[in-house]
Structures are given as C-alpha cells and as structure tokens.
PDB file of N, CA and C in Angstrom:
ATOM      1  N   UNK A   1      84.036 213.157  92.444  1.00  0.00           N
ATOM      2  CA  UNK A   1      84.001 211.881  91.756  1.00  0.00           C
ATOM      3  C   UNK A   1      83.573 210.758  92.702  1.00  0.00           C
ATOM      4  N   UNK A   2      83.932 211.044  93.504  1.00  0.00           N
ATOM      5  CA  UNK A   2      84.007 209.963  94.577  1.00  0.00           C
ATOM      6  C   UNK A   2      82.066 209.802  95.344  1.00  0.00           C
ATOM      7  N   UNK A   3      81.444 211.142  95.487  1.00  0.00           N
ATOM      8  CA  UNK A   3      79.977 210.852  95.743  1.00  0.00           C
ATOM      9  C   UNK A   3      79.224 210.354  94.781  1.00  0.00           C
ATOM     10  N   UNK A   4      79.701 210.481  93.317  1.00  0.00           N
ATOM     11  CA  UNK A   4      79.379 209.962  92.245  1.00  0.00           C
ATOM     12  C   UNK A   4      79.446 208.493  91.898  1.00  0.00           C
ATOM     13  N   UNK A   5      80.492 208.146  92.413  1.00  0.00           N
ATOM     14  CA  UNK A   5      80.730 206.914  92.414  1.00  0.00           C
ATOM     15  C   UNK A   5      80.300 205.968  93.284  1.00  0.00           C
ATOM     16  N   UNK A   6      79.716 206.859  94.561  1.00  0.00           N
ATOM     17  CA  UNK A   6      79.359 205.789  95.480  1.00  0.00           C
ATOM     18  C   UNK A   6      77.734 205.907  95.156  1.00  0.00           C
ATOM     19  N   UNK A   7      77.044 206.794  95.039  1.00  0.00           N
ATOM     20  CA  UNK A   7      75.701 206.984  94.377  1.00  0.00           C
ATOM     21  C   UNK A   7      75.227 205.954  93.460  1.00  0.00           C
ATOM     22  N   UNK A   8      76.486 205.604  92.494  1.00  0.00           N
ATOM     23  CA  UNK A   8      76.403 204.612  91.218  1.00  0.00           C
ATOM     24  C   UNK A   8      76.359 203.423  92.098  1.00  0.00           C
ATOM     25  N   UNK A   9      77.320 203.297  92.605  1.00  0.00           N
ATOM     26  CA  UNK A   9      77.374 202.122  93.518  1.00  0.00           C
ATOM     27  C   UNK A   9      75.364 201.555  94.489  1.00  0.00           C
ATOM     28  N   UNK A  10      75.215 202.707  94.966  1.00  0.00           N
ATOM     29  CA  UNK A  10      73.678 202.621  95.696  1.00  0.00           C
ATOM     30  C   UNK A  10      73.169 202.051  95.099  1.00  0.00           C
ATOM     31  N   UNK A  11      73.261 202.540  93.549  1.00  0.00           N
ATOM     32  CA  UNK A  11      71.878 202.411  92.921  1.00  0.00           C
ATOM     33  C   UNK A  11      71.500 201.037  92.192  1.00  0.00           C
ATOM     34  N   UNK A  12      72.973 200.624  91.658  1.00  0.00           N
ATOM     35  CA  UNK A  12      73.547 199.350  90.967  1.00  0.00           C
ATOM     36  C   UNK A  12      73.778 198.080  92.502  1.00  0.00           C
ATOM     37  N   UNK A  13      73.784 198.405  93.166  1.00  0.00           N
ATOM     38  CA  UNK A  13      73.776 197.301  94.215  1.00  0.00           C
ATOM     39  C   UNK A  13      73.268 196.268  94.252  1.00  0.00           C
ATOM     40  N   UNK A  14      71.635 195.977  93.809  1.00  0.00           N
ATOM     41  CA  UNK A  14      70.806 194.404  93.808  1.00  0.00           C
ATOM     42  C   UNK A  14      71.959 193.906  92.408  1.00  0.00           C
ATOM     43  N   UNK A  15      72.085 194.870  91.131  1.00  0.00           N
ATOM     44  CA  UNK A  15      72.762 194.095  89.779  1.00  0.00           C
ATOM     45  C   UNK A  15      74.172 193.898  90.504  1.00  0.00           C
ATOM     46  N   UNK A  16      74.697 194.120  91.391  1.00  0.00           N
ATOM     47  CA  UNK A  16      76.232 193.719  90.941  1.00  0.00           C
ATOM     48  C   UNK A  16      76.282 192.545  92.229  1.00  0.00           C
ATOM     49  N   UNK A  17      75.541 192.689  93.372  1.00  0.00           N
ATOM     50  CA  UNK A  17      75.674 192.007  94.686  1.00  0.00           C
ATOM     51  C   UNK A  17      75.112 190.363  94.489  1.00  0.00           C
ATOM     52  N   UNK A  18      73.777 190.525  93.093  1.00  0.00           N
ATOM     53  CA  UNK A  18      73.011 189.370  92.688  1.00  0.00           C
ATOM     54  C   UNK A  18      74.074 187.912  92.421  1.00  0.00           C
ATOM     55  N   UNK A  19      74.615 188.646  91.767  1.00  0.00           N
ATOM     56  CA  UNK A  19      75.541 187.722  90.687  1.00  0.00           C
ATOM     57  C   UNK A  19      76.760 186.961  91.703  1.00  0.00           C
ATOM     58  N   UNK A  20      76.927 188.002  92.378  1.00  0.00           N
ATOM     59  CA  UNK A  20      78.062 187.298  93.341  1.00  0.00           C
ATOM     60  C   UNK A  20      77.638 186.540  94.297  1.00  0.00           C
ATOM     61  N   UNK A  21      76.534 186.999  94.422  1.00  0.00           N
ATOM     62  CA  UNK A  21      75.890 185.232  95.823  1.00  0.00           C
ATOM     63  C   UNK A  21      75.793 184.200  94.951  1.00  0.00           C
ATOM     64  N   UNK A  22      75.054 184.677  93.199  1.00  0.00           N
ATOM     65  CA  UNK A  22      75.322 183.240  92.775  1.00  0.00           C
ATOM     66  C   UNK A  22      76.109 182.455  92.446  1.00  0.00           C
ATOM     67  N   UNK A  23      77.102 183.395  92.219  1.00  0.00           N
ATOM     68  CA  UNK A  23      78.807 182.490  91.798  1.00  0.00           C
ATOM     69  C   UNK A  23      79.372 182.012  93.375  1.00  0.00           C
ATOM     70  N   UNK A  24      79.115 182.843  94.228  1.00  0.00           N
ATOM     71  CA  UNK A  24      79.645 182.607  96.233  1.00  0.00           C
ATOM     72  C   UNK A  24      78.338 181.044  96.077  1.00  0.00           C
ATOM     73  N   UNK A  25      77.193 180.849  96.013  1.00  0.00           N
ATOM     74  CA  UNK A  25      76.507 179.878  96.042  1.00  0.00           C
ATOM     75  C   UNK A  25      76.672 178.479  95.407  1.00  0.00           C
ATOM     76  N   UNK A  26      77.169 178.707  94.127  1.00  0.00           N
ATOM     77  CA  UNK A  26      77.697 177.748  93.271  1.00  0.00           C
ATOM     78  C   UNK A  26      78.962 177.078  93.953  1.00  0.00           C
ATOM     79  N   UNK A  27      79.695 178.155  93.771  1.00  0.00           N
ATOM     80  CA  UNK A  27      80.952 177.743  94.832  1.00  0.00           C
ATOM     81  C   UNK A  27      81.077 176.459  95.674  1.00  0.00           C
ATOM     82  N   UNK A  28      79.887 176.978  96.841  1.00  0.00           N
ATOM     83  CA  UNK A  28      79.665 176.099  98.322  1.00  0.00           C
ATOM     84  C   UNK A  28      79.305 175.106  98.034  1.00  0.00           C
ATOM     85  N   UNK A  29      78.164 175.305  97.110  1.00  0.00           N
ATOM     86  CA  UNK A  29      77.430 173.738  96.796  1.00  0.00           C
ATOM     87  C   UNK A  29      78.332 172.985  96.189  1.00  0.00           C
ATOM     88  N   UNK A  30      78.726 173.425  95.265  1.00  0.00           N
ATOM     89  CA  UNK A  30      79.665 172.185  94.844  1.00  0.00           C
ATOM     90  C   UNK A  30      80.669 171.973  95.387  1.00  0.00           C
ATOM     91  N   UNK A  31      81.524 172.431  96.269  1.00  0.00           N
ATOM     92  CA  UNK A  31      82.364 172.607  97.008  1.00  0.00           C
ATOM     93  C   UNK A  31      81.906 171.448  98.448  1.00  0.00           C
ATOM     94  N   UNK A  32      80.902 171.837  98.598  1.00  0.00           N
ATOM     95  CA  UNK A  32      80.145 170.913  99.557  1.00  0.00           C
ATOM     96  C   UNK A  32      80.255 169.394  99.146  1.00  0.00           C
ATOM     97  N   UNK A  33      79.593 169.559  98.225  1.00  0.00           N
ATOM     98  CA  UNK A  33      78.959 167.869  97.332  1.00  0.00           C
ATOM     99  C   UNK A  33      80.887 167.160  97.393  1.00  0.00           C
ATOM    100  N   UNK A  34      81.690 167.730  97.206  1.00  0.00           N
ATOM    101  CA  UNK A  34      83.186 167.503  96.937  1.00  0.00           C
ATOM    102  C   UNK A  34      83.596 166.888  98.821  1.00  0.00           C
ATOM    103  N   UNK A  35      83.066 167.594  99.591  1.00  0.00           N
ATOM    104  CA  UNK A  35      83.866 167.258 100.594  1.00  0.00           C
ATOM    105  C   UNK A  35      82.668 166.438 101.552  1.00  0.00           C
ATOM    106  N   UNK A  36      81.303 166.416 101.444  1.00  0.00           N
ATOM    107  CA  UNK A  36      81.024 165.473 102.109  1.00  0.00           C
ATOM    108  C   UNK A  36      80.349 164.059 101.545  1.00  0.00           C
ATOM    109  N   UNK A  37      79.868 162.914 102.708  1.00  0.00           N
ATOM    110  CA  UNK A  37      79.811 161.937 101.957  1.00  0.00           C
ATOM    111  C   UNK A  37      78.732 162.041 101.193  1.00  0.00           C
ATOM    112  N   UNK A  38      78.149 161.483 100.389  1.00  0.00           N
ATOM    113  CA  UNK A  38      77.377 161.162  99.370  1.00  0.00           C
ATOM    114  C   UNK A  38      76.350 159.786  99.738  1.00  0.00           C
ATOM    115  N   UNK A  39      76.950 159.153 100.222  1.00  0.00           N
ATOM    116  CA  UNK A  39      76.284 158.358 100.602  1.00  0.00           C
ATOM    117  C   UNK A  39      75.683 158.116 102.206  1.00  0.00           C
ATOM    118  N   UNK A  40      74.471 157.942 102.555  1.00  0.00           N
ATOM    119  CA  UNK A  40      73.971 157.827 103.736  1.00  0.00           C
ATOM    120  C   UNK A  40      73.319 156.651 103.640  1.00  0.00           C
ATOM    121  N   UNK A  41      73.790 155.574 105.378  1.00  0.00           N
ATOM    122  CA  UNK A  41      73.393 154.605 105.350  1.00  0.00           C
ATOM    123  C   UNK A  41      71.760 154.302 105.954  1.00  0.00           C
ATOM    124  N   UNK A  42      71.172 153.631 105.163  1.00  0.00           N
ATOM    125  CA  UNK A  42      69.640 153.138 105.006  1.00  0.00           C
ATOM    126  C   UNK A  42      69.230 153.005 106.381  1.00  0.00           C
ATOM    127  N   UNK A  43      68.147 153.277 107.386  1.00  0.00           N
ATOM    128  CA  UNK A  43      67.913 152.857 108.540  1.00  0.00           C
ATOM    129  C   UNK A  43      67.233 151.701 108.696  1.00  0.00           C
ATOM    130  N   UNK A  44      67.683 150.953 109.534  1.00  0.00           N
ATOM    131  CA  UNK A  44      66.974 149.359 109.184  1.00  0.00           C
ATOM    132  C   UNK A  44      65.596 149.096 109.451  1.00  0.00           C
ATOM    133  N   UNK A  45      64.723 150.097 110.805  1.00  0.00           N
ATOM    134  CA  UNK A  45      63.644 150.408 110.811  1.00  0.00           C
ATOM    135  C   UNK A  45      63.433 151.499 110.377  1.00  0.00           C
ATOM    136  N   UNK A  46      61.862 152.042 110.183  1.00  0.00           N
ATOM    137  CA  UNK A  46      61.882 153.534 110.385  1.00  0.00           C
ATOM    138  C   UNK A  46      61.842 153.510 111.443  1.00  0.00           C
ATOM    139  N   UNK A  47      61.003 155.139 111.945  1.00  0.00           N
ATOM    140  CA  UNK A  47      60.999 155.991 113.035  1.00  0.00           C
ATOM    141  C   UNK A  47      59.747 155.604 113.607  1.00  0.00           C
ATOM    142  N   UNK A  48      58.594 155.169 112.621  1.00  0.00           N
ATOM    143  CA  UNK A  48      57.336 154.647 113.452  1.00  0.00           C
ATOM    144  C   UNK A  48      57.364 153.428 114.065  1.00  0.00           C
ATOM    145  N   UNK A  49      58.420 152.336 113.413  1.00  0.00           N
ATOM    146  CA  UNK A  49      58.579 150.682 113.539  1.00  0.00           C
ATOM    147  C   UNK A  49      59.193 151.177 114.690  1.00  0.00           C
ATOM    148  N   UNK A  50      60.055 152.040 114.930  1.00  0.00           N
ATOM    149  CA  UNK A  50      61.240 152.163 116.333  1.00  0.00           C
ATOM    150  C   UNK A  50      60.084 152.683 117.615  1.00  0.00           C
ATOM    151  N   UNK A  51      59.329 153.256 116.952  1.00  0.00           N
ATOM    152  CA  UNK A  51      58.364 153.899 118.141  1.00  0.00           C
ATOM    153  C   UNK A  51      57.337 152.827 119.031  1.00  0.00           C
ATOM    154  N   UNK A  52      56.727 152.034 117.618  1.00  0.00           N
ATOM    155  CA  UNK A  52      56.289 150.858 117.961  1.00  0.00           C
ATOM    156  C   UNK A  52      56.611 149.911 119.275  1.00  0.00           C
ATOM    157  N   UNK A  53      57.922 149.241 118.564  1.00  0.00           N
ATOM    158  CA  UNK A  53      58.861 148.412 119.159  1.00  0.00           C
ATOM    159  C   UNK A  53      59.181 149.333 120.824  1.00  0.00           C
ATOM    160  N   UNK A  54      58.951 150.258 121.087  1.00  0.00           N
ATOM    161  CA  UNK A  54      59.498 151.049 122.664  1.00  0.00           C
ATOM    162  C   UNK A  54      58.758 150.810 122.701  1.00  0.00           C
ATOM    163  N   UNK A  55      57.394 151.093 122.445  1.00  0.00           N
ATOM    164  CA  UNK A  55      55.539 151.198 122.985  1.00  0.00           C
ATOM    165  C   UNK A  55      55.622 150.231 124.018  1.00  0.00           C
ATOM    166  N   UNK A  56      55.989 148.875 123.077  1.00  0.00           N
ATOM    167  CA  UNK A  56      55.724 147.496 123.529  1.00  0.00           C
ATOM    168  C   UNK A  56      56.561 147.369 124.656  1.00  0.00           C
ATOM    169  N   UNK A  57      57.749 147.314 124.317  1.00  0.00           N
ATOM    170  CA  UNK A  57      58.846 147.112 125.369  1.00  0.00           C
ATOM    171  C   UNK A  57      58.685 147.577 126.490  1.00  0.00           C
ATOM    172  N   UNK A  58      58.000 148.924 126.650  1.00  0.00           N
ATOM    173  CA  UNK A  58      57.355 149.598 128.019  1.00  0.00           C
ATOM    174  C   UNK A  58      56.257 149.251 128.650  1.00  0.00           C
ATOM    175  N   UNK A  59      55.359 148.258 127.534  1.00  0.00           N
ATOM    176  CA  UNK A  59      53.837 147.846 127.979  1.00  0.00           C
ATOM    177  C   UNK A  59      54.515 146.008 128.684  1.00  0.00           C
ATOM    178  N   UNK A  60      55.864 145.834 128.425  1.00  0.00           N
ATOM    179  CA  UNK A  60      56.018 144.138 128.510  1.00  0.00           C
ATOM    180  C   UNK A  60      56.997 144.754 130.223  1.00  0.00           C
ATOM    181  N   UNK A  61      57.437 145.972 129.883  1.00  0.00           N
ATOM    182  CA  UNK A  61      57.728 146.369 131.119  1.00  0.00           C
ATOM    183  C   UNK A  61      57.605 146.667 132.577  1.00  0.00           C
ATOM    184  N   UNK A  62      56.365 146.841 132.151  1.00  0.00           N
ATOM    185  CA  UNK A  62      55.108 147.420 133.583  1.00  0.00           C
ATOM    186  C   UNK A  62      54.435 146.167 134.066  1.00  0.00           C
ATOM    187  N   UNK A  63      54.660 145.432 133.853  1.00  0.00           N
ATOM    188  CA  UNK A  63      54.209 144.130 134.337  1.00  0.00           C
ATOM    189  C   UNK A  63      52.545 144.022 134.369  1.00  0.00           C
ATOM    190  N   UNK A  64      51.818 143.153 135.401  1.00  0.00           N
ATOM    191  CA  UNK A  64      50.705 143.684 134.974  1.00  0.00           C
ATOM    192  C   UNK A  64      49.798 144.645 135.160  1.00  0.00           C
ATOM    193  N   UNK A  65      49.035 145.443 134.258  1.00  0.00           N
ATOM    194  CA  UNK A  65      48.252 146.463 133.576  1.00  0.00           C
ATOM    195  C   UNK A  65      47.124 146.286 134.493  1.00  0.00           C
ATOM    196  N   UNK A  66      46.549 145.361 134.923  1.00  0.00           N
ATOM    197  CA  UNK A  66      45.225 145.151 135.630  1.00  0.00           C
ATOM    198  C   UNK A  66      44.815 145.726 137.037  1.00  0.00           C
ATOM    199  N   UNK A  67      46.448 145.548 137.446  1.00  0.00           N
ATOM    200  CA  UNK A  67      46.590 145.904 138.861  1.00  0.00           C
ATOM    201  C   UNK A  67      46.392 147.126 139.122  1.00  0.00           C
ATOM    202  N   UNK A  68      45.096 147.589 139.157  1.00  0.00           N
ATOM    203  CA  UNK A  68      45.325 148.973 139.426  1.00  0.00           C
ATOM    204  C   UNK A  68      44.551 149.342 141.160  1.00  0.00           C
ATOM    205  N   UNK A  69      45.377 150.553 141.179  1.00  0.00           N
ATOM    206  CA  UNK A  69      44.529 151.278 142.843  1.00  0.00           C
ATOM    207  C   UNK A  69      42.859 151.835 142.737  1.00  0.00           C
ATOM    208  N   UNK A  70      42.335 150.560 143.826  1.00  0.00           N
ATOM    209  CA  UNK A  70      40.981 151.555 143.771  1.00  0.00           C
ATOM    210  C   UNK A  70      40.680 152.895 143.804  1.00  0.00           C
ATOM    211  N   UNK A  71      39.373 153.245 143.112  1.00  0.00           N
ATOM    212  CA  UNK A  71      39.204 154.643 143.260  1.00  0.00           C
ATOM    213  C   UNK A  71      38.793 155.094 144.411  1.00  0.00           C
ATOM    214  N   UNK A  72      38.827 154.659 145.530  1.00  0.00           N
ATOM    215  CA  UNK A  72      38.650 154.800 146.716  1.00  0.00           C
ATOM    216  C   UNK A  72      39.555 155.384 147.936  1.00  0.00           C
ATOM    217  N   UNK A  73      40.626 155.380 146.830  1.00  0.00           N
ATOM    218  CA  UNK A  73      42.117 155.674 147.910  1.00  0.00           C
ATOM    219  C   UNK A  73      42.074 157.083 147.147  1.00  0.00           C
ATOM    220  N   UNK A  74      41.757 157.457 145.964  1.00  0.00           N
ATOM    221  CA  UNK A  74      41.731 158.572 145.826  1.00  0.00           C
ATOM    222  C   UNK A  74      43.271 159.119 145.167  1.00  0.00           C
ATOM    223  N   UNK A  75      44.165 158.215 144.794  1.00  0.00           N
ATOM    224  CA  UNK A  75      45.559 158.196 145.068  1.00  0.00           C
ATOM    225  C   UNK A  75      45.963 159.433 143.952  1.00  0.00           C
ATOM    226  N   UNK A  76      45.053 159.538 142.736  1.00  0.00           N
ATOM    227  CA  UNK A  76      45.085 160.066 141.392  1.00  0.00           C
ATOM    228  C   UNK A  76      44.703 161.803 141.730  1.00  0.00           C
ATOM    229  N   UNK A  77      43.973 161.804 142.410  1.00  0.00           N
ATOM    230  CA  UNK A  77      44.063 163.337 143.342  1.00  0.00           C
ATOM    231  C   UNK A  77      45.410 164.121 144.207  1.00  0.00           C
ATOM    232  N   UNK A  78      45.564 165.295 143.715  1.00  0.00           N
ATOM    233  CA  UNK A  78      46.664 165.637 143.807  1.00  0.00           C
ATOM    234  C   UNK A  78      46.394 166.746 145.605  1.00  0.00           C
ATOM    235  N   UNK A  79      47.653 166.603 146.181  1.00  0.00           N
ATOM    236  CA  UNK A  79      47.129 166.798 147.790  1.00  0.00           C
ATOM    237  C   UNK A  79      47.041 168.214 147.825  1.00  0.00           C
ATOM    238  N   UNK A  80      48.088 169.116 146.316  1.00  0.00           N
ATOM    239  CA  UNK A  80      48.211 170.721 146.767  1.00  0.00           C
ATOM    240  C   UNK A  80      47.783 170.953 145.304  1.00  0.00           C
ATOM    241  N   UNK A  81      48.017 172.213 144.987  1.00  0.00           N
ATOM    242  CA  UNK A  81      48.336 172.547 143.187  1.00  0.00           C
ATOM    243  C   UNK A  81      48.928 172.747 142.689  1.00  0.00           C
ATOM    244  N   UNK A  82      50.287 172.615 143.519  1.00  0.00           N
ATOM    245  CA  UNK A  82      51.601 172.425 142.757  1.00  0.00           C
ATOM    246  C   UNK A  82      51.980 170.974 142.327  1.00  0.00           C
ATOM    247  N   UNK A  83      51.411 169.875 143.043  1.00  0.00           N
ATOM    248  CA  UNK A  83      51.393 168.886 142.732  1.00  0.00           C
ATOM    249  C   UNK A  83      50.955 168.283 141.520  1.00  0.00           C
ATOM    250  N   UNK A  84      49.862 169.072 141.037  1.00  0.00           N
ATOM    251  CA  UNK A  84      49.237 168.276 139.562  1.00  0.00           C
ATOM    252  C   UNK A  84      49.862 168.368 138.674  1.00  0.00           C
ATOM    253  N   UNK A  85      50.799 169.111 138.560  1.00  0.00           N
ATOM    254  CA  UNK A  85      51.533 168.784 137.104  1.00  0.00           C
ATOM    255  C   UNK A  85      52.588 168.388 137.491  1.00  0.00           C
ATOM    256  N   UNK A  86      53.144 167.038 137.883  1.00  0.00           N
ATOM    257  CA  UNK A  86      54.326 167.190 138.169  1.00  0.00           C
ATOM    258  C   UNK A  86      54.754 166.128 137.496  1.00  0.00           C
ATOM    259  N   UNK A  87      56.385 165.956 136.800  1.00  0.00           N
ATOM    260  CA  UNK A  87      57.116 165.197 136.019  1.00  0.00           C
ATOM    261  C   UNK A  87      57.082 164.125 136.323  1.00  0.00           C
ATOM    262  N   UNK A  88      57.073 163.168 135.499  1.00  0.00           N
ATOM    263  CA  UNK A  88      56.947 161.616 136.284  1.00  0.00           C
ATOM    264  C   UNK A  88      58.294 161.068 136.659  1.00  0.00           C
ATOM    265  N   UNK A  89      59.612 161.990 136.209  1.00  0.00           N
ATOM    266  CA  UNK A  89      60.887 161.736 136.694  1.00  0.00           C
ATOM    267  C   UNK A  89      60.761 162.086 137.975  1.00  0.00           C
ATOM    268  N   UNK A  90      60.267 163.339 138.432  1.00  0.00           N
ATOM    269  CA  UNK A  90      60.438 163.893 139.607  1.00  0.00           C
ATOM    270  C   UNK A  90      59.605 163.827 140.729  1.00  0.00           C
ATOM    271  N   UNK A  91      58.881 162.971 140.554  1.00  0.00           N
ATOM    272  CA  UNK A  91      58.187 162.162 141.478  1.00  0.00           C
ATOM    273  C   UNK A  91      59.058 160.716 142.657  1.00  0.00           C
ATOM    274  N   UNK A  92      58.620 160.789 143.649  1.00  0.00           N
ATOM    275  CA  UNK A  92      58.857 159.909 144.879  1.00  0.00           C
ATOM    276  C   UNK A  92      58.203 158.632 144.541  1.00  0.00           C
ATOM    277  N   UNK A  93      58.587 158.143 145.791  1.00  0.00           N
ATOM    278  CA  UNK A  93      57.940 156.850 145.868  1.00  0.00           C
ATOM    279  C   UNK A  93      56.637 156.982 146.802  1.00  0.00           C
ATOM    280  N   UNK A  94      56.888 158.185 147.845  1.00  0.00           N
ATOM    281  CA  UNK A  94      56.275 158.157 148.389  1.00  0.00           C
ATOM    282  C   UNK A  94      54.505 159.520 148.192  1.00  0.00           C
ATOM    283  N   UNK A  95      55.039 159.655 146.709  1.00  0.00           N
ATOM    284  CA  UNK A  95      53.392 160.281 146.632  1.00  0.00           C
ATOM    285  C   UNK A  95      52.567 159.740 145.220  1.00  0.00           C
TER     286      UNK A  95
END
C-alpha cells in the first residue's frame, strides 16, 4: 500500500504542491501589507537633481580648472605599469 501511495503521491505532486504555494503566497502577501508601512516618504530631489547638485559641488571644489600642468612635465605618464591604473584614493602626494 504504502509504494502505492507514494507513486500516487509522485505523480499528483505539481496538483497538490500548486495550490499550497498559492494559499503559503496569499498568506505572506497579505500578511506582509498588515505588518509593514504603507506609506513611503516622497524624496525631495530625485537621484539625477542629487547627482547634479555633487557634480557642481566638486567642480566649485577644485578651485580653479585652468590651472593645469604643462604637457611638458609629462606628469600624466605613468613611471611603471602598475602605476596606470591606480585609485585616485590610493594615490600620494608625491606621484
């Protein structure tokens, strides 16, 4: 009885397993909607206005833009090849 029953079981598995994720699914969701907030507060910029606004703040930061090193010093050439890619955190003062 018992290989019989689990055979039935094999075969009936998508019909009986279906139904219970959707009642286990129903469950959560609404269960969810019950315990969290509902309301989310509006962002006063977006994400492009916020991106903007840094752009600037970093361009009013650097003081002036004009000042740059002749190409003569070569300074933008890197001395090894481990050097060319390197983080602009992890950079010195002195290269």
């Amino acid at each position: 009885m018992l290989p019989a029953l689990l055979a039935a079981l094999r075969v009936y598995a998508p019909y009986i397993t279906f139904p219970v994720a959707l009642v286990v699914g129903f469950v959560g969701y609404n269960f969810e909607s019950l315990v969290s907030d509902r309301r989310t507060p509006s962002r006063k910029l977006s994400v492009e206005e916020e991106r903007e606004e840094r752009r600037l703040r970093e361009l009013d930061s650097q003081g002036d833009v004009t000042a740059v090193d002749a190409l003569k010093d070569k300074k933008f050439v890197p001395k090894t090849v481990l050097d060319r890619n390197i983080s602009p955190s992890l950079r010195t003062l002195d290269t």
